[in-house]
Protein backbone atom coordinates (compact mmCIF):
# COMPACT_ATOMS: atom_id res chain seq x y z
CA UNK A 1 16.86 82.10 -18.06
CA UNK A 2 20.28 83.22 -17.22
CA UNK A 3 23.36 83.26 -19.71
CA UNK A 4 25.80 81.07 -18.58
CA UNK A 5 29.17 79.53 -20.45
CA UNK A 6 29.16 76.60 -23.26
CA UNK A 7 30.52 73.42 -21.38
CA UNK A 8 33.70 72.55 -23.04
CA UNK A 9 33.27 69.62 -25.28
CA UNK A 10 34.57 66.56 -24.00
CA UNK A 11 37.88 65.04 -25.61
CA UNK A 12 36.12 61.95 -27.55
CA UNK A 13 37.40 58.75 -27.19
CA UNK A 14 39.74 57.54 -29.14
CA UNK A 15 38.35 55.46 -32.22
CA UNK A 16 38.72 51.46 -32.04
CA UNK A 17 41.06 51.54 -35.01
CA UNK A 18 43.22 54.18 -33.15
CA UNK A 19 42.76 51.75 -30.33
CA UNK A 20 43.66 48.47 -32.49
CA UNK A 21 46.68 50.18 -34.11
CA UNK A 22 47.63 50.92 -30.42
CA UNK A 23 47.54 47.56 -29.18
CA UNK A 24 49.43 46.21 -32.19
CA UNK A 25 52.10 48.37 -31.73
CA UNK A 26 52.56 47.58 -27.75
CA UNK A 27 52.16 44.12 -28.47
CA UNK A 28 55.08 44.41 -31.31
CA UNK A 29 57.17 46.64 -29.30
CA UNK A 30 56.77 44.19 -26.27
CA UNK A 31 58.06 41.05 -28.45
CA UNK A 32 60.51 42.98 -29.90
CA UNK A 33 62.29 44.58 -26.50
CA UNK A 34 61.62 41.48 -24.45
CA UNK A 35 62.65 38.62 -27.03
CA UNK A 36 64.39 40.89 -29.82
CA UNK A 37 63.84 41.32 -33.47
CA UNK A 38 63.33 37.50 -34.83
CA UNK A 39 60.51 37.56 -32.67
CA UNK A 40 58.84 40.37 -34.29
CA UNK A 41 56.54 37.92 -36.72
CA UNK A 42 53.27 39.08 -37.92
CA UNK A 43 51.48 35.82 -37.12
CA UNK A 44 52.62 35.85 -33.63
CA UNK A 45 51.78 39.69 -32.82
CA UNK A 46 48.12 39.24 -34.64
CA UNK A 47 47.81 35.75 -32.55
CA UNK A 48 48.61 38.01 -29.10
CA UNK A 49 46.51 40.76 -30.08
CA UNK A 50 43.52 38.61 -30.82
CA UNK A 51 43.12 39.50 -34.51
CA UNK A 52 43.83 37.77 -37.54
CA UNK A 53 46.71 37.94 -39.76
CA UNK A 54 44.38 40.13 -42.47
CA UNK A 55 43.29 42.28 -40.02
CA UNK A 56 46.84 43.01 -38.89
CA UNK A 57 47.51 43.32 -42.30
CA UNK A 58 45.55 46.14 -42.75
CA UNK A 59 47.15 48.09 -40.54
CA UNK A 60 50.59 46.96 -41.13
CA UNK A 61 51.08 45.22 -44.49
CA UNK A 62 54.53 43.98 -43.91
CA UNK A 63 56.80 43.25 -40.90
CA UNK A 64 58.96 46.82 -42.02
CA UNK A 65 55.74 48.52 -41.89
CA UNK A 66 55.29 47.13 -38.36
CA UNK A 67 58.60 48.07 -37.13
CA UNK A 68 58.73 51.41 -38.54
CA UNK A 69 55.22 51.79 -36.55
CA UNK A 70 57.21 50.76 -33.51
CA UNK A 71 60.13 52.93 -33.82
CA UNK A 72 57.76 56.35 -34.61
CA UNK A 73 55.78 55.21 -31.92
CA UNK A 74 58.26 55.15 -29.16
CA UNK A 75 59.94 58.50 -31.22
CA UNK A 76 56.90 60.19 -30.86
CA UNK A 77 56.55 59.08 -26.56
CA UNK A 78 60.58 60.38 -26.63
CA UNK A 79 59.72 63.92 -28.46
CA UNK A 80 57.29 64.75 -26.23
CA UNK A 81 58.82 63.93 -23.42
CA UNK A 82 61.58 66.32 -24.82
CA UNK A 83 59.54 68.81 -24.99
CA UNK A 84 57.83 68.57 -21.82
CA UNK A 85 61.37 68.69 -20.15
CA UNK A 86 61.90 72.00 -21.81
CA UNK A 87 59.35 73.73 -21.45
CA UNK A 88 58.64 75.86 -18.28
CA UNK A 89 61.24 78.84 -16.87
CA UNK A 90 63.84 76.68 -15.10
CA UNK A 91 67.51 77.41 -16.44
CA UNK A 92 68.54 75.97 -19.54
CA UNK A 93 70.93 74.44 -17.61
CA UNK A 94 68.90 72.38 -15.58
CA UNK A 95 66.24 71.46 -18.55
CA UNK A 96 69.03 69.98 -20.90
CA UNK A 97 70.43 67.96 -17.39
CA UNK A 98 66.92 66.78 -17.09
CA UNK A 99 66.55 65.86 -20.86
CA UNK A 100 70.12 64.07 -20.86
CA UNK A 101 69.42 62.44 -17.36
CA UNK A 102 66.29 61.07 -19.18
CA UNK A 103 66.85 60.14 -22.48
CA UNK A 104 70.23 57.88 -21.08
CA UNK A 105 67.81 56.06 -18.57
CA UNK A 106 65.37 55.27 -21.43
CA UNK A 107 67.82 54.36 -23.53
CA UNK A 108 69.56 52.19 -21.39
CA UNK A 109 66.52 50.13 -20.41
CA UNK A 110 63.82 49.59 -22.98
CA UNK A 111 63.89 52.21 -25.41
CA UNK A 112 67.07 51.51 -26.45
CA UNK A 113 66.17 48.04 -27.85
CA UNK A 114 64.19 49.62 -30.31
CA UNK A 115 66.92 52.21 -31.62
CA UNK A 116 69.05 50.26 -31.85
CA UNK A 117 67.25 47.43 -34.07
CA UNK A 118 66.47 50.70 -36.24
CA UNK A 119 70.04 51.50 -36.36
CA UNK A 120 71.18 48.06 -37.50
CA UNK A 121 68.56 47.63 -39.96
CA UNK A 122 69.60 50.98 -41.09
CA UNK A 123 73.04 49.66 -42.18
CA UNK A 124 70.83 47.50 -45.15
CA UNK A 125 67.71 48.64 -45.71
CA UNK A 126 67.15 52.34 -47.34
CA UNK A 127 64.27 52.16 -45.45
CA UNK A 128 65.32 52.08 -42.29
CA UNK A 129 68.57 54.52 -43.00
CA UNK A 130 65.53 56.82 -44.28
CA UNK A 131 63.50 56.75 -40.83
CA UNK A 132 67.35 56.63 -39.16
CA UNK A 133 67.96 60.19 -40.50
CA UNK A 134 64.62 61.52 -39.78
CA UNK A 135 64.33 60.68 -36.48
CA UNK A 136 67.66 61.95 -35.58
CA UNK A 137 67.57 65.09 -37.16
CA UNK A 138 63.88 65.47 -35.10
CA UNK A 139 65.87 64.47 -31.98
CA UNK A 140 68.45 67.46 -33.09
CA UNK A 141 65.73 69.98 -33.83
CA UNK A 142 63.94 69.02 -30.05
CA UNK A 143 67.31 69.78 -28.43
CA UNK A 144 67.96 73.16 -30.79
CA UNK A 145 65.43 75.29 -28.29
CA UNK A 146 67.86 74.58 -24.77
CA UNK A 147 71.07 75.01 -26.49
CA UNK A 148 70.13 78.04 -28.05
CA UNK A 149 68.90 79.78 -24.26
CA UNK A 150 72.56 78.40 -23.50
CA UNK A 151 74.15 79.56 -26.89
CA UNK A 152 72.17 82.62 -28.01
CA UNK A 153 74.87 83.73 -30.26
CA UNK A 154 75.05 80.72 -31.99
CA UNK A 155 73.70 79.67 -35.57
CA UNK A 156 71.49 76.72 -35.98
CA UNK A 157 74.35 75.31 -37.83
CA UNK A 158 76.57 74.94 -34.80
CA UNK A 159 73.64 74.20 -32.49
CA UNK A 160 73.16 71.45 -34.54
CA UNK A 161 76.53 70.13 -34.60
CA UNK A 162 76.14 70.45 -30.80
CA UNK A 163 72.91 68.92 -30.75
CA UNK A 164 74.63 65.96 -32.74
CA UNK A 165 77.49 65.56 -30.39
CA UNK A 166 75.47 65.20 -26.85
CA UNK A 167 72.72 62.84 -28.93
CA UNK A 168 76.32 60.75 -29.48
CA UNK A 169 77.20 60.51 -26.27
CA UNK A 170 73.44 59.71 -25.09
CA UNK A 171 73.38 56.91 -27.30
CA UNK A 172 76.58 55.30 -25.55
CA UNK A 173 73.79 54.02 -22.51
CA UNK A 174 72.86 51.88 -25.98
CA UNK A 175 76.22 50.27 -26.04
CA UNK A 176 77.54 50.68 -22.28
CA UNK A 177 76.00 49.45 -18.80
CA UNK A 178 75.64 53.10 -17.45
CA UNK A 179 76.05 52.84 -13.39
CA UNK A 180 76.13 56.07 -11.16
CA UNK A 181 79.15 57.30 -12.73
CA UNK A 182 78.54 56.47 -16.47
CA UNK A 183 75.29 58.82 -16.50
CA UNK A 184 76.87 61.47 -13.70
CA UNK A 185 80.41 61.82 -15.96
CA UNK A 186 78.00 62.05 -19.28
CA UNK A 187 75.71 64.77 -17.81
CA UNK A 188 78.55 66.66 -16.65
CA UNK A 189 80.20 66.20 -20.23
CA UNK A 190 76.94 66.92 -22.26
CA UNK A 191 76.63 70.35 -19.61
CA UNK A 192 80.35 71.12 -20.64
CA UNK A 193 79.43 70.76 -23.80
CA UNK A 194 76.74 72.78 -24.79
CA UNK A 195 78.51 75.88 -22.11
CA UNK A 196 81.77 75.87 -24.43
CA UNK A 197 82.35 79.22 -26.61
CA UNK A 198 83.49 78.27 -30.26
């Protein structure tokens, strides 16, 4: 008998509550970009997903707790595609182009929707200013490893403030129709940016 290598184990599938939660999120995420957020009700998304209003129930007990599933969800597509756009050696240049390039045709479309129902909500609900903060500061952090390859002098203070700034002018594809020029004048701004000395 010869020796030979242990066969990896396979990656096991994912389990049907990971699956439901899944589905109840896409189906809540779909209302709420394609008809906006009075059309988020629990009925409706547990009527769609095929489930009843119990089951939904247990694993989002109230409409915020759906939401804030919606907004980590898409967070949590948007971080890693962050982080996949800076990894690898291309110049720091190019990788925070790529991630601003990105993150404004995201935003402008789809994704935006659901930032921008957390922002509002923010403006009442602790809640939501909470998950507001959070997810910002994340976005902040994800950007910190670019700017400082740009910036290597600088302290994570001021890459912060940085990071802050070009998130600010991302988040104008929210409130603009970006054409050719809005997201070519904002890349080259973001670029200028984050290559100014203090």
């Amino acid at each position: 008998m010869t020796y030979s290598e242990p066969m990896p184990r396979p990656t096991p599938p994912a389990r049907k509550g990971d699956r439901r939660r899944a589905e109840i999120l896409d189906v809540a995420r779909r209302l709420l970009v394609d008809s906006g957020y009075d059309r988020v009700v629990m009925r409706d998304v547990a009527t769609r997903v095929g489930v009843t209003l119990g089951n939904l129930q247990y694993y989002f007990p109230t409409r915020d707790d759906l939401l804030e599933g919606v907004v980590r969800a898409e967070f949590a597509r948007n971080q890693a595609e962050i982080a996949a756009l800076s990894a690898g050696t291309r110049p720091a240049r190019a990788k925070l182009e790529a991630i601003t390039r990105h993150l404004i045709e995201i935003w402008a479309r789809e994704g935006g929707r659901v930032y921008v129902v957390m922002s509002l909500l923010a403006l009442h609900h602790r809640r939501f200013a909470a998950l507001h903060r959070e997810i910002y500061a994340a976005f902040y952090d994800g950007l910190l490893p670019v700017l400082r390859e740009i910036r290597p002098s600088a302290t994570t203070a001021e890459l912060r403030r940085l990071a802050r700034l070009i998130t600010t002018l991302i988040d104008g594809a929210l409130v603009q129709i970006p054409g050719r020029t809005f997201v070519a004048d904002a890349v080259a701004t973001v670029l200028r940016l984050a290559a100014e000395v203090e």
